[in-house]
Protein backbone atom coordinates (compact mmCIF):
# COMPACT_ATOMS: atom_id res chain seq x y z
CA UNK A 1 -10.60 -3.45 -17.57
CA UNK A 2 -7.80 -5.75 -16.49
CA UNK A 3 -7.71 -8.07 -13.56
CA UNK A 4 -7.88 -7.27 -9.84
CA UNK A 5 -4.07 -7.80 -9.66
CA UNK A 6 -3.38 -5.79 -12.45
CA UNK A 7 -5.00 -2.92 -10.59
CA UNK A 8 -3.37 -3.67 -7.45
CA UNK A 9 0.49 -4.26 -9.10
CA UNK A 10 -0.17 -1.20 -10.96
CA UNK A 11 -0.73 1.06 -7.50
CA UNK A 12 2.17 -0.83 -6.53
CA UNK A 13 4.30 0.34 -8.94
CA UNK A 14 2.97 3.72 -8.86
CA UNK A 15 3.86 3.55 -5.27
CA UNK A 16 7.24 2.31 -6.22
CA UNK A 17 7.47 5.45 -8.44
CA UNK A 18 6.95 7.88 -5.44
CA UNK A 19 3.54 8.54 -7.80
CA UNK A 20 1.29 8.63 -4.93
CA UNK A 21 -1.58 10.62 -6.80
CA UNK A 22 -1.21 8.20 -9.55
CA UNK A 23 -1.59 5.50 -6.95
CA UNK A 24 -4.51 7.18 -5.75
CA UNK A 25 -6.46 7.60 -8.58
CA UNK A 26 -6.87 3.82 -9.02
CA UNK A 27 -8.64 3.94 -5.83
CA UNK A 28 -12.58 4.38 -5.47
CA UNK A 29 -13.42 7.57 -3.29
CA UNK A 30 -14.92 5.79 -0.54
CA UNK A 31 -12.05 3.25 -0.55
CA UNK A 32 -11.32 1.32 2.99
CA UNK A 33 -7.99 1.60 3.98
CA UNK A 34 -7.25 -0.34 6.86
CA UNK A 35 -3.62 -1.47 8.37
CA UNK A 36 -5.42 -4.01 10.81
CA UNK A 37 -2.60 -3.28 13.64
CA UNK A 38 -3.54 0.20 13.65
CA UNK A 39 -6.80 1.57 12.22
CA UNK A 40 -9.04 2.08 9.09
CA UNK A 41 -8.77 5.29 6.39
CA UNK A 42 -11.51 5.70 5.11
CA UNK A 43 -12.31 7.43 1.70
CA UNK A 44 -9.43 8.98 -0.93
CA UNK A 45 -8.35 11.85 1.80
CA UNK A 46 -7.63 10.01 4.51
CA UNK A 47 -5.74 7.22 2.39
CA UNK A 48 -3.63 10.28 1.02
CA UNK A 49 -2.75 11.63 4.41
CA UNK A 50 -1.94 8.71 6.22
CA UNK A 51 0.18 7.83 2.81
CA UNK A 52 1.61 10.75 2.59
CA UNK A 53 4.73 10.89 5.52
CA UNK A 54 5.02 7.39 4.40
CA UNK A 55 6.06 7.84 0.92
CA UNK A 56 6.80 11.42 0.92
CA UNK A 57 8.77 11.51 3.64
CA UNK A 58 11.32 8.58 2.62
CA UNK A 59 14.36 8.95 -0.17
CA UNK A 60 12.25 5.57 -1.50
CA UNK A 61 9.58 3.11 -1.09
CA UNK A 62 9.85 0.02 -2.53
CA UNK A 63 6.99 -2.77 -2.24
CA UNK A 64 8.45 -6.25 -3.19
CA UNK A 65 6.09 -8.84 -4.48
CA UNK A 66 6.82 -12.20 -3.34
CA UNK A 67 3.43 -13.76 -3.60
CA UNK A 68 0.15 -13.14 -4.95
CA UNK A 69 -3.32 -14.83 -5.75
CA UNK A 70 -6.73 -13.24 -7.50
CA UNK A 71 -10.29 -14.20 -7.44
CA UNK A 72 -12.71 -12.53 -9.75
CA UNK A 73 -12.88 -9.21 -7.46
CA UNK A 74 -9.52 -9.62 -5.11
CA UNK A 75 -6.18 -9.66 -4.77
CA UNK A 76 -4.27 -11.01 -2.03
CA UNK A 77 -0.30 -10.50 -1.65
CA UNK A 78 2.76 -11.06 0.29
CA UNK A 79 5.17 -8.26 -0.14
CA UNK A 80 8.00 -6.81 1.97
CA UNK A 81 7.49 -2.90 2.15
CA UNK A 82 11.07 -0.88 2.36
CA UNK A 83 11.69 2.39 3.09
CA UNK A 84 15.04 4.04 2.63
CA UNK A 85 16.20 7.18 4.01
CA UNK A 86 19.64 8.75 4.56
CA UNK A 87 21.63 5.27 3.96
CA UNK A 88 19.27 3.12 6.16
CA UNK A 89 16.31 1.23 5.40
CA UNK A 90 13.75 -0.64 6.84
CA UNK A 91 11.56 -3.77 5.97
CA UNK A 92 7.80 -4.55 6.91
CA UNK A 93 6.28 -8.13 6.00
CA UNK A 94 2.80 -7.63 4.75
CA UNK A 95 -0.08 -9.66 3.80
CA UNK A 96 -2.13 -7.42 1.75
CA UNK A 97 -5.84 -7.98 1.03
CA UNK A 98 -7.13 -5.88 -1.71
CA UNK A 99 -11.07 -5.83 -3.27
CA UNK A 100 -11.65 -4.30 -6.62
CA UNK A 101 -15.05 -3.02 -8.39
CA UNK A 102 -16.36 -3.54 -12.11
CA UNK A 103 -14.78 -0.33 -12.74
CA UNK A 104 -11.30 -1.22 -12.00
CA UNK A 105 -10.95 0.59 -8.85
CA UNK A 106 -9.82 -0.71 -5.46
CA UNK A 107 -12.55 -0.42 -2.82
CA UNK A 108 -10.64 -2.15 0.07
CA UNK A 109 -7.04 -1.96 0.79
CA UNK A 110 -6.04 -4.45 4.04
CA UNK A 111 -2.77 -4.88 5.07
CA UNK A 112 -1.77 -7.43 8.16
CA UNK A 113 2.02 -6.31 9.29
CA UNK A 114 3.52 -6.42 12.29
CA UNK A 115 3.69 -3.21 14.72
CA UNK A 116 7.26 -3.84 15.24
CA UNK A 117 8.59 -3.45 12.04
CA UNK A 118 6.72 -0.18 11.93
CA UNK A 119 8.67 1.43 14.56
CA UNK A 120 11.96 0.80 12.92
CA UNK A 121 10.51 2.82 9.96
CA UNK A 122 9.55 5.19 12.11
CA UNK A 123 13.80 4.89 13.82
CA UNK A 124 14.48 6.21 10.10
CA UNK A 125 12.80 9.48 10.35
CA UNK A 126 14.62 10.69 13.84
């Protein structure tokens, strides 16, 4: 087993990939999902479909590492998350919280973001 960041930088660039299963599969089942401004997903289904419009739904997702820190069982980051679609893109600043077990897998997944930025995501879709 690697390190908790390798676990987290590798869903990131799964992510990055538009490999959302992958992504997913280097999550425990019961993982906690929670973007503080707006509610916890809890467990491997309701991470997918709350994931889902966000990655699917964009041309691309990309989830730029700026900062990052470990302990023995998490990972912390500051990223800017930016979707593209048709031409236009938009940014969200994150701090991202993540907790990973012995096995490798993440068991908590919090991201701090600002409502705000969401919406203009959301702008891209309409």
């Amino acid at each position: 087993m690697g390190t908790p960041l390798d676990t987290v930088n590798e869903f990131i660039t799964r992510i990055n990939a538009g490999d959302l299963a992958g992504a997913l599969h280097l999550c425990h089942p019961d993982i906690e999902y929670d973007n503080v401004p707006m509610g916890k997903n809890l467990g491997v289904a309701a991470a997918r479909e709350f994931l889902t419009p966000m990655v699917d739904g964009m041309d691309s997702v990309h989830w730029m590492v700026h900062r990052e820190a470990e302990t023995e069982t998490m990972a912390f980051n500051e990223r800017t998350d930016r979707f593209l679609k048709g031409g236009r893109h938009a940014d969200i600043p994150v701090m991202g919280v993540w907790e990973v077990d012995d096995g490798g897998l993440i068991t908590l997944w919090r991201d701090y973001f600002d409502m705000g930025a969401v919406a203009e995501v959301g702008a891209l879709s309409s």
